[in-house]
Protein backbone atom coordinates (compact mmCIF):
# COMPACT_ATOMS: atom_id res chain seq x y z
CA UNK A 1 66.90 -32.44 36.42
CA UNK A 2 67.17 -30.57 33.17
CA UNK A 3 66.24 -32.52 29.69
CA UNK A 4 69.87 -32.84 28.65
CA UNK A 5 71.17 -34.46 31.74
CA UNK A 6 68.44 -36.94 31.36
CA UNK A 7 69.04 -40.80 30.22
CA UNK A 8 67.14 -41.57 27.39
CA UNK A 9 65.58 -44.74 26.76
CA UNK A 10 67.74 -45.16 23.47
CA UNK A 11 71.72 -45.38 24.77
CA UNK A 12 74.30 -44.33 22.86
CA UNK A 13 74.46 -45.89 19.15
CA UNK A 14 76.44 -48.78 18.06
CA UNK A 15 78.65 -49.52 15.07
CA UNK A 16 76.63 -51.81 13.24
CA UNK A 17 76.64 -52.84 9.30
CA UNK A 18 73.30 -51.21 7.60
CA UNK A 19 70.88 -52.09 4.38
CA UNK A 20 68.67 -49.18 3.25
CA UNK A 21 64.94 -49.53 3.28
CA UNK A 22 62.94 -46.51 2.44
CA UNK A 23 59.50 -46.11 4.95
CA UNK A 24 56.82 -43.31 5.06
CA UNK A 25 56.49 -41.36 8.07
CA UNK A 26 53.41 -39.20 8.98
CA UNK A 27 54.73 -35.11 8.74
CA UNK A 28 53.99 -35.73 13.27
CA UNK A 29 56.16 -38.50 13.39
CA UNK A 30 59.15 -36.99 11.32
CA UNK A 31 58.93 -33.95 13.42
CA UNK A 32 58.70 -36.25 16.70
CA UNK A 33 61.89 -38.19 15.06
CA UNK A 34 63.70 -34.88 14.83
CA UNK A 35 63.00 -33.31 17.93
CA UNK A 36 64.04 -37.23 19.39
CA UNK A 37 67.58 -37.15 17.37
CA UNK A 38 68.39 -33.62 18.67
CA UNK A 39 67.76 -34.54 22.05
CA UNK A 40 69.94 -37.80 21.90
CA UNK A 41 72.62 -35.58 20.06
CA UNK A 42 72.66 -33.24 23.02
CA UNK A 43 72.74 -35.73 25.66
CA UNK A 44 75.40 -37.98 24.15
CA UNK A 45 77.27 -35.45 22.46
CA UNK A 46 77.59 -37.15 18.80
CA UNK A 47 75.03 -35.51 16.01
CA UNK A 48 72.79 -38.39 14.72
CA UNK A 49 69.81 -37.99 12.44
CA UNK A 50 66.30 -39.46 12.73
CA UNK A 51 67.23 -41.84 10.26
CA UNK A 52 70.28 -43.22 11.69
CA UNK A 53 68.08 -43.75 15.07
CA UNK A 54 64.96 -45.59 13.47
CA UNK A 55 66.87 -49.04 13.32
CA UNK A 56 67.70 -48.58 16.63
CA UNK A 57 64.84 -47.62 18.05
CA UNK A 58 62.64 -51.01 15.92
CA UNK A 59 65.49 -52.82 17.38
CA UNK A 60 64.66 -51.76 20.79
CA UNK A 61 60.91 -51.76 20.85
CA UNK A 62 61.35 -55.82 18.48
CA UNK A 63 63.19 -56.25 22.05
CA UNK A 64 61.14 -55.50 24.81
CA UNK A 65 57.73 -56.83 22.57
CA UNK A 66 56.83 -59.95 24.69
CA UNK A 67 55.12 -61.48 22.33
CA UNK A 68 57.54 -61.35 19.54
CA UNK A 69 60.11 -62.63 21.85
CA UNK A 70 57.59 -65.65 22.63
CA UNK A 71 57.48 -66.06 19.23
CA UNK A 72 61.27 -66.18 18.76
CA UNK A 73 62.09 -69.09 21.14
CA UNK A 74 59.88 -71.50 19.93
């Protein structure tokens, strides 16, 4: 199975209404983000930026984090 013809963990991006935050990335993890962005880009054919996936991707991990979720119903 070749990369782009994979499913990546991160689907295809919502519409959603943003507020900006500014965060500081190690130079790895910016690199990681970009390399991540171009991948999802290929696969779903839309160009996104690392930015535009970082909510996305907090929002996914806040998600599947059991112990936030625990958390969260009480």
């Amino acid at each position: 199975m070749s990369e782009s013809s994979r499913k990546l963990r991160l689907g295809p991006l919502p519409k959603t209404e943003t507020v900006k935050l500014t965060i500081t990335l190690t130079v790895v993890l910016k690199a990681e983000l970009e390399r991540y962005a171009a991948l999802h880009a290929q696969t779903y054919g839309e160009p996104v930026d690392a930015a535009t996936l970082i909510p996305h991707m907090l929002e996914s991990f806040m998600a599947r984090d059991r112990g936030f979720r625990k958390t969260r119903a009480k």
